[in-house]
C-alpha atoms as a PDB file:
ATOM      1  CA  UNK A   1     -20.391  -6.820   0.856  1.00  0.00           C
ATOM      2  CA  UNK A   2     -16.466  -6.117  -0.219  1.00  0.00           C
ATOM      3  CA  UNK A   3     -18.134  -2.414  -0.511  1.00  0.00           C
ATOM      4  CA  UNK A   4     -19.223  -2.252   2.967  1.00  0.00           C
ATOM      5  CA  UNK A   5     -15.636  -3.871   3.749  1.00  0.00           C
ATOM      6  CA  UNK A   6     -13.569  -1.311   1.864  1.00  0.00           C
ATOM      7  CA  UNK A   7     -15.705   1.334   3.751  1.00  0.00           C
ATOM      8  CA  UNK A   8     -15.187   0.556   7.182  1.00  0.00           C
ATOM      9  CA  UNK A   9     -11.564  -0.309   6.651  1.00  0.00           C
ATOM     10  CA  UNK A  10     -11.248   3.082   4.578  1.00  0.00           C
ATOM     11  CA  UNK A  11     -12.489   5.156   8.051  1.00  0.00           C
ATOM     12  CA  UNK A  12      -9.666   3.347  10.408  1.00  0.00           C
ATOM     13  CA  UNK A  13      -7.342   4.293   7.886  1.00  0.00           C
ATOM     14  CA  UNK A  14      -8.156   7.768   8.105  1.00  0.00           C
ATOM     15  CA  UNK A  15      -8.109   7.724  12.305  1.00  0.00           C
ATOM     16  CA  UNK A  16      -4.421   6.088  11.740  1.00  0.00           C
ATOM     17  CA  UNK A  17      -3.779   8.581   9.588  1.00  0.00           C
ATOM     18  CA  UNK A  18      -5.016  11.012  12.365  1.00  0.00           C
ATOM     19  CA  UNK A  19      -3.193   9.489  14.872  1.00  0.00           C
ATOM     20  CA  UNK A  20      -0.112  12.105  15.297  1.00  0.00           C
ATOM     21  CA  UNK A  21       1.786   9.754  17.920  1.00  0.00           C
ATOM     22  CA  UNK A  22       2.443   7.085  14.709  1.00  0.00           C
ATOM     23  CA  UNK A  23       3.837   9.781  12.674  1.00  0.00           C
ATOM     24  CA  UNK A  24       6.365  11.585  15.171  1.00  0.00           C
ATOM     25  CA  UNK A  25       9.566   9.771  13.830  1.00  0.00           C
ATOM     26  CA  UNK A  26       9.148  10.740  10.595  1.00  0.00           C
ATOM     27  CA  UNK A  27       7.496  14.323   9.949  1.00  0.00           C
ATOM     28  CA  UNK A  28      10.207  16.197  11.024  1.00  0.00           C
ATOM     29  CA  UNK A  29      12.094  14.643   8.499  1.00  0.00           C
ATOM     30  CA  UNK A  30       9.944  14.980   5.802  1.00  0.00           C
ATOM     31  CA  UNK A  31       6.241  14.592   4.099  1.00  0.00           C
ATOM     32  CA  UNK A  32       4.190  11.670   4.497  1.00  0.00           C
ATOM     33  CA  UNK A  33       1.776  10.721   1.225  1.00  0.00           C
ATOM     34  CA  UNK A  34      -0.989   8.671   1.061  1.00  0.00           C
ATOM     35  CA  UNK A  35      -1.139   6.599  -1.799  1.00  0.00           C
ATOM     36  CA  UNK A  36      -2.354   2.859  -2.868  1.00  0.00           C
ATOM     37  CA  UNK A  37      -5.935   1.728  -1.725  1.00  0.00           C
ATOM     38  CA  UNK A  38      -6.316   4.039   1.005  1.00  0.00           C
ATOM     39  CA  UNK A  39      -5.877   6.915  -1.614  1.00  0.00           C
ATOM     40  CA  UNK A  40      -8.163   5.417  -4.041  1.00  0.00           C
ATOM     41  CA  UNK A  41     -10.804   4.107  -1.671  1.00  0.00           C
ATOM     42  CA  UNK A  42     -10.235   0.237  -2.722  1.00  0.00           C
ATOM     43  CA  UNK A  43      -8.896  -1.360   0.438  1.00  0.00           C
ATOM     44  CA  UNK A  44      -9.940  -5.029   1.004  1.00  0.00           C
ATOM     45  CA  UNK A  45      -7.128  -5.768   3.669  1.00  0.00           C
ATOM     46  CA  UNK A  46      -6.482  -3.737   6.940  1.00  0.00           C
ATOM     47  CA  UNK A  47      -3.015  -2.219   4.672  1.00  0.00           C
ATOM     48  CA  UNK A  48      -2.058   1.355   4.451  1.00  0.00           C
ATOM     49  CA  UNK A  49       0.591   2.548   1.867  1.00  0.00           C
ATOM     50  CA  UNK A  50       2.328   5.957   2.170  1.00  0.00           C
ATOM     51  CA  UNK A  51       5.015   7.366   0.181  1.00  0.00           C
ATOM     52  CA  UNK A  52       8.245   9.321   2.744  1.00  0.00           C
ATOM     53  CA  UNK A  53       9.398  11.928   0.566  1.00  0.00           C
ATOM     54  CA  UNK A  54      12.154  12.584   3.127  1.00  0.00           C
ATOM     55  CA  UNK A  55      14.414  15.941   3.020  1.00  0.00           C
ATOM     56  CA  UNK A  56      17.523  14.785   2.908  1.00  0.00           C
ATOM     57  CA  UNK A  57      17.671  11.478   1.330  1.00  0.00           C
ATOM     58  CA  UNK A  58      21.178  10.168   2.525  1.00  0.00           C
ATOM     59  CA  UNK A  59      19.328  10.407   5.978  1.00  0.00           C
ATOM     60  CA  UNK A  60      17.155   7.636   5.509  1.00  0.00           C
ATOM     61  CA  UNK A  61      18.555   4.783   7.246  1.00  0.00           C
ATOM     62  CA  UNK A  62      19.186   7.096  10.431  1.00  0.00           C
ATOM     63  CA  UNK A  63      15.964   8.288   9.622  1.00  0.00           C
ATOM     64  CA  UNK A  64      14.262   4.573   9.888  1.00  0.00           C
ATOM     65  CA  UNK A  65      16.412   3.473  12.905  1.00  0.00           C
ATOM     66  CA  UNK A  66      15.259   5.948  14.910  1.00  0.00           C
ATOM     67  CA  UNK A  67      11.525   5.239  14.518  1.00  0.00           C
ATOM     68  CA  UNK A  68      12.144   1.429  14.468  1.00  0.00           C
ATOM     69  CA  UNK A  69      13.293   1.670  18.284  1.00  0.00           C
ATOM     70  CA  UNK A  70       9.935   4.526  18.807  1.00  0.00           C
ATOM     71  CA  UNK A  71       7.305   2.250  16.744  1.00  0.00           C
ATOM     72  CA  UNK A  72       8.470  -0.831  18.141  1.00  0.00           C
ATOM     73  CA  UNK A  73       8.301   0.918  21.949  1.00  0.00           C
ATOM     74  CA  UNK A  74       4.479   1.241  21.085  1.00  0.00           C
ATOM     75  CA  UNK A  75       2.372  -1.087  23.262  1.00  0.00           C
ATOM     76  CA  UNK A  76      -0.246  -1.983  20.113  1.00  0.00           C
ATOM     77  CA  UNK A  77       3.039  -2.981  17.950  1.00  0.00           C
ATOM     78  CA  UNK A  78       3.163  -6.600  17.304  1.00  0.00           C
ATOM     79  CA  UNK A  79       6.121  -6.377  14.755  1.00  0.00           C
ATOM     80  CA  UNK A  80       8.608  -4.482  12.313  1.00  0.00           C
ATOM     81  CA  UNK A  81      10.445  -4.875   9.520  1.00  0.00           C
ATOM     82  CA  UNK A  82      12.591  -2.947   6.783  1.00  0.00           C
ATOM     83  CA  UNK A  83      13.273  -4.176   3.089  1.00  0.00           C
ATOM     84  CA  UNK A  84      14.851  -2.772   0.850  1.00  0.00           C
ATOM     85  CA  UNK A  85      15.131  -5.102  -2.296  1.00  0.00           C
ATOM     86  CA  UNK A  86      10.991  -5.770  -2.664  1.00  0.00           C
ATOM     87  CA  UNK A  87      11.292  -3.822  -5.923  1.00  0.00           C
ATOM     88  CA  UNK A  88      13.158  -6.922  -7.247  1.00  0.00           C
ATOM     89  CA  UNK A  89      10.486  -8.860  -6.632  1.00  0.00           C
ATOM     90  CA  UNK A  90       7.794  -7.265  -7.314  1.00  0.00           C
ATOM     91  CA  UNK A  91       6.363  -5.343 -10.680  1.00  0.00           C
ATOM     92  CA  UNK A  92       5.629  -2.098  -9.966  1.00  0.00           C
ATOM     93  CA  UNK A  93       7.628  -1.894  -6.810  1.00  0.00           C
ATOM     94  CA  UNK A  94       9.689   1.201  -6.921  1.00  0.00           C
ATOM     95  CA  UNK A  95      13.066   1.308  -5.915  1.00  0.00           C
ATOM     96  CA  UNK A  96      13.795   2.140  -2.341  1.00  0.00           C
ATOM     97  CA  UNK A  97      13.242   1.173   1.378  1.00  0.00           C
ATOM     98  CA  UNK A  98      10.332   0.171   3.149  1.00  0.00           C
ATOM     99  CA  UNK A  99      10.003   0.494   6.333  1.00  0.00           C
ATOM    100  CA  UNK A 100       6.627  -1.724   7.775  1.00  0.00           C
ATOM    101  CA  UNK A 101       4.605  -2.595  11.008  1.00  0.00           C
ATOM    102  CA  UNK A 102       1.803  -3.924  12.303  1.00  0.00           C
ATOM    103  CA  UNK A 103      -0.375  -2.307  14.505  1.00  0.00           C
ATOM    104  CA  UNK A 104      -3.575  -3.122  16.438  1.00  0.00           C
ATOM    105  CA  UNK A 105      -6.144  -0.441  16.720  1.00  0.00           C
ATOM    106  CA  UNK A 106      -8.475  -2.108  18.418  1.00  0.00           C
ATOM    107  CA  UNK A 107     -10.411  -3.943  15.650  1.00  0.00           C
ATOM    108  CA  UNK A 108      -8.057  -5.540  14.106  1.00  0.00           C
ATOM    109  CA  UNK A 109      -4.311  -5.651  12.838  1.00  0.00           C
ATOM    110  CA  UNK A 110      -3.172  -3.278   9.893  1.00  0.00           C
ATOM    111  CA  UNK A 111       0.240  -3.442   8.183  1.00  0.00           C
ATOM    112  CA  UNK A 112       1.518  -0.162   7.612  1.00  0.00           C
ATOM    113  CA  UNK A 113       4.189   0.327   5.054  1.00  0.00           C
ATOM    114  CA  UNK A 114       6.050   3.591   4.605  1.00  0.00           C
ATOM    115  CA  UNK A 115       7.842   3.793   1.441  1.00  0.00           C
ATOM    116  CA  UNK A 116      11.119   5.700   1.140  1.00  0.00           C
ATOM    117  CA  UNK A 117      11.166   5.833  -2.903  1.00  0.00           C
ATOM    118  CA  UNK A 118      15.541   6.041  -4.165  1.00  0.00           C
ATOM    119  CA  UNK A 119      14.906   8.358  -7.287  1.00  0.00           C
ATOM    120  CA  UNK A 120      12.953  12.123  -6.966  1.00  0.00           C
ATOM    121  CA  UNK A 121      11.903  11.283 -10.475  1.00  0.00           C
ATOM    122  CA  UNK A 122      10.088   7.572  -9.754  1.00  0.00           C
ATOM    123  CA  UNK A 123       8.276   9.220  -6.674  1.00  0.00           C
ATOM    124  CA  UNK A 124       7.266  11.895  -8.863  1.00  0.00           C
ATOM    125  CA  UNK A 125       5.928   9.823 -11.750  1.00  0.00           C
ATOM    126  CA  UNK A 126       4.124   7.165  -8.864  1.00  0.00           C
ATOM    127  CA  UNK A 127       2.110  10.407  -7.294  1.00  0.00           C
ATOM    128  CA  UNK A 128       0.945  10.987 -10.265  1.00  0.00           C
ATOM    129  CA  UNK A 129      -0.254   7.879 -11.601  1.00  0.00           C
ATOM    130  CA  UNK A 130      -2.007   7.345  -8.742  1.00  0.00           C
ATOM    131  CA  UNK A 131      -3.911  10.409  -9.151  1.00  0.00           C
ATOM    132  CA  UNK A 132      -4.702   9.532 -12.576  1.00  0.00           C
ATOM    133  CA  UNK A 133      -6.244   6.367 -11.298  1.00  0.00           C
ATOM    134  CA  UNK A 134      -8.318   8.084  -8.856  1.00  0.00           C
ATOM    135  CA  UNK A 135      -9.917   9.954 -11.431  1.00  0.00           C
ATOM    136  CA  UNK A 136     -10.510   7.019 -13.851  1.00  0.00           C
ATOM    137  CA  UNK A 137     -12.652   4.936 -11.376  1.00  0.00           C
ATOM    138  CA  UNK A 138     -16.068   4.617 -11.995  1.00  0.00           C
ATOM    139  CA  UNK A 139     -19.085   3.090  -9.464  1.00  0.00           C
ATOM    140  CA  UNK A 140     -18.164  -0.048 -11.645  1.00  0.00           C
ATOM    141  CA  UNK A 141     -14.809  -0.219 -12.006  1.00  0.00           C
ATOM    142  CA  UNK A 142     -14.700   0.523  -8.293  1.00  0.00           C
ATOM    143  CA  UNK A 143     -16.609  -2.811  -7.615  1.00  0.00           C
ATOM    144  CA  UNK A 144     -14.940  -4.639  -9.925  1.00  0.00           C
ATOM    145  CA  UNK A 145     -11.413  -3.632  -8.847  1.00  0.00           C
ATOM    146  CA  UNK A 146     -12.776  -4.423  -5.165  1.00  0.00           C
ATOM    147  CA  UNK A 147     -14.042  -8.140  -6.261  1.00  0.00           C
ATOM    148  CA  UNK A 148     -10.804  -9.352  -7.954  1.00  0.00           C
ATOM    149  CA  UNK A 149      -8.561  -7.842  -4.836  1.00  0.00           C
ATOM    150  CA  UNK A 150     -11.350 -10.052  -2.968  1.00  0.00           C
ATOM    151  CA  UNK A 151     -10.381 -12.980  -4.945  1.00  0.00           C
ATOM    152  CA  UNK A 152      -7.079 -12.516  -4.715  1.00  0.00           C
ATOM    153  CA  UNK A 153      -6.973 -12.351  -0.919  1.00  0.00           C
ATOM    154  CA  UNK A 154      -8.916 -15.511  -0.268  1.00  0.00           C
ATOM    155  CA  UNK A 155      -6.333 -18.255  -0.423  1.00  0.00           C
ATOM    156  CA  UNK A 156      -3.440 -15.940   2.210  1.00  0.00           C
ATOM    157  CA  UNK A 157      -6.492 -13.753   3.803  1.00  0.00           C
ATOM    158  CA  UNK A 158      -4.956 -10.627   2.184  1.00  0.00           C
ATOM    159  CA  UNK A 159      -3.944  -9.312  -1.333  1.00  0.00           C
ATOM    160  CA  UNK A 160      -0.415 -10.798  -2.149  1.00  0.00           C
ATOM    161  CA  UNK A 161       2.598  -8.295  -2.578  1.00  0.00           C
ATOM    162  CA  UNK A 162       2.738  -6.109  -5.482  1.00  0.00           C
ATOM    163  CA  UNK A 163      -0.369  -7.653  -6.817  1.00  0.00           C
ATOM    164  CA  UNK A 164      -3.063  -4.286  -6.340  1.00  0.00           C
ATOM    165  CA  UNK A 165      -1.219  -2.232  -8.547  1.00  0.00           C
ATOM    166  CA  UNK A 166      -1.628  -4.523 -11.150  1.00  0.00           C
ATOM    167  CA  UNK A 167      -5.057  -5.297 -10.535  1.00  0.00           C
ATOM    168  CA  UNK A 168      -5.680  -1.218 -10.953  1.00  0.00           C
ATOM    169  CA  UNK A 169      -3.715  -1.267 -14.290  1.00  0.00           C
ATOM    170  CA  UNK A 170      -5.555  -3.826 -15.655  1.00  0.00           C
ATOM    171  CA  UNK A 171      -8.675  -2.141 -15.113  1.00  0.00           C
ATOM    172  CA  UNK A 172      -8.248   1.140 -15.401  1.00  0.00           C
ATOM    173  CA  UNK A 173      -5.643   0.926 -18.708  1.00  0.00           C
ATOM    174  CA  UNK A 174      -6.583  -2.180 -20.371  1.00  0.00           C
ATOM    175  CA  UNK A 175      -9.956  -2.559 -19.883  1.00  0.00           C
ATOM    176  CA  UNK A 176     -10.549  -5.975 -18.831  1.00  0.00           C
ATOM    177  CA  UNK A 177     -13.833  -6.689 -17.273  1.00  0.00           C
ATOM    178  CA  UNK A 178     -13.819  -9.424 -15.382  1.00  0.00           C
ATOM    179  CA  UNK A 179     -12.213 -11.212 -12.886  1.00  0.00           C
ATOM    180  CA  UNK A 180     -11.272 -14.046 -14.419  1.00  0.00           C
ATOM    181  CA  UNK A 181      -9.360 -11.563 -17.367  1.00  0.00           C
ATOM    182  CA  UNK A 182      -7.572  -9.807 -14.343  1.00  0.00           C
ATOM    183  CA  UNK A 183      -5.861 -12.734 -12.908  1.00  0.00           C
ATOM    184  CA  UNK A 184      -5.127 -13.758 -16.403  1.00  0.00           C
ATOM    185  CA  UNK A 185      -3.158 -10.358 -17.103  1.00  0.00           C
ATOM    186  CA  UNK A 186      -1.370  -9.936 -13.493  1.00  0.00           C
ATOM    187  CA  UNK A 187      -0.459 -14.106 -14.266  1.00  0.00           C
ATOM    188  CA  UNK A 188       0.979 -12.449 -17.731  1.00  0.00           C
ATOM    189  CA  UNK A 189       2.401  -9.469 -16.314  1.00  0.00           C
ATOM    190  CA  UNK A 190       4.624 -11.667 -14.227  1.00  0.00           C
ATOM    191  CA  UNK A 191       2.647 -10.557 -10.787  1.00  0.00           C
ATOM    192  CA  UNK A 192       2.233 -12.112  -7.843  1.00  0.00           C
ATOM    193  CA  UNK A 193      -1.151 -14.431  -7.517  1.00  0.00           C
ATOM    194  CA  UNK A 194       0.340 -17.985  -6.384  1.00  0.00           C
ATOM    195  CA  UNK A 195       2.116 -17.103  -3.153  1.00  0.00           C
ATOM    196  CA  UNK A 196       2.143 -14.173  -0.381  1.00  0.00           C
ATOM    197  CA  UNK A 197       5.140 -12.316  -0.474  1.00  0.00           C
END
């Protein structure tokens, strides 16, 4: 079941992705990356992640204002909002701004969050771990990575904040095998499991 799930939310992903008019404000300012579940096929909550590795970094705010007053102009737009202390919060969280929406496309409502990451290095070092992740799932680990983001989602409906990317770690570099073990170590790990956001 949370396989069939991950699929069909894995293919509107892809036709957001696709969708050119969502992505105006910000290509000509830079490169869009996809990263977190989307680029590791393990989404369990309409939520798509993508790193802004913007040109000219001082920019950014300008940058964000400007597509706040497009994305927010966009009839299937129910809301926006930019943070840019969540990496206090959160572990994991890099440093920098995020700017985030929700969007119905038809089926449902997705949150999309567009990171702005402060240090060259940190964005660096995050593209790559994620594609070391990609290539350390297995048909198992896949499921079980999919289950415990299930679990996690049941009590708010979606995976709380910062609390994936500690589900991935725990799996894919410490080994833990069960469920139970994973909400144990993101508990440990001082992540997010009790509340939202």
């Amino acid at each position: 079941m949370v396989e069939k799930i991950a699929g069909e939310l894995q293919k509107e992903a892809k036709d957001l992705l696709n969708n050119k008019s969502l992505w105006k404000p910000f290509t000509p300012h830079g490169t869009i990356h996809v990263v977190g579940s989307t680029y590791l096929d393990l989404l369990v909550f309409p939520d798509l992640d993508v790193y802004y590795e913007i040109s000219d970094s001082s920019n950014v705010i300008d940058v964000f204002s400007e597509a706040a007053r497009y994305i927010i102009g966009m009839d299937n737009v129910t809301s926006l909002e930019i943070e840019k202390e969540l990496y206090k919060r959160y572990p994991g969280v890099p440093e920098g701004i995020v700017f985030q929406y929700r969007i119905n496309n038809g089926k449902r409502l997705w949150k999309v969050d567009i990171w702005a990451i402060a240090d060259k290095k940190v964005f660096e070092e995050k593209i790559q771990e994620s594609k070391k992740f990609k290539v350390q799932i297995t048909k198992k680990k896949r499921k079980l990575i999919l289950l415990a983001k299930h679990e996690l989602s049941k009590p708010f409906g979606r995976t709380p904040v910062g609390s994936s990317y500690l589900v991935y770690k725990a799996v894919l570099e410490e080994g833990l095998s069960s469920v139970d073990q994973i909400i144990t170590y993101i508990r440990n790990q001082g992540g997010n499991v009790d509340r939202l956001k």
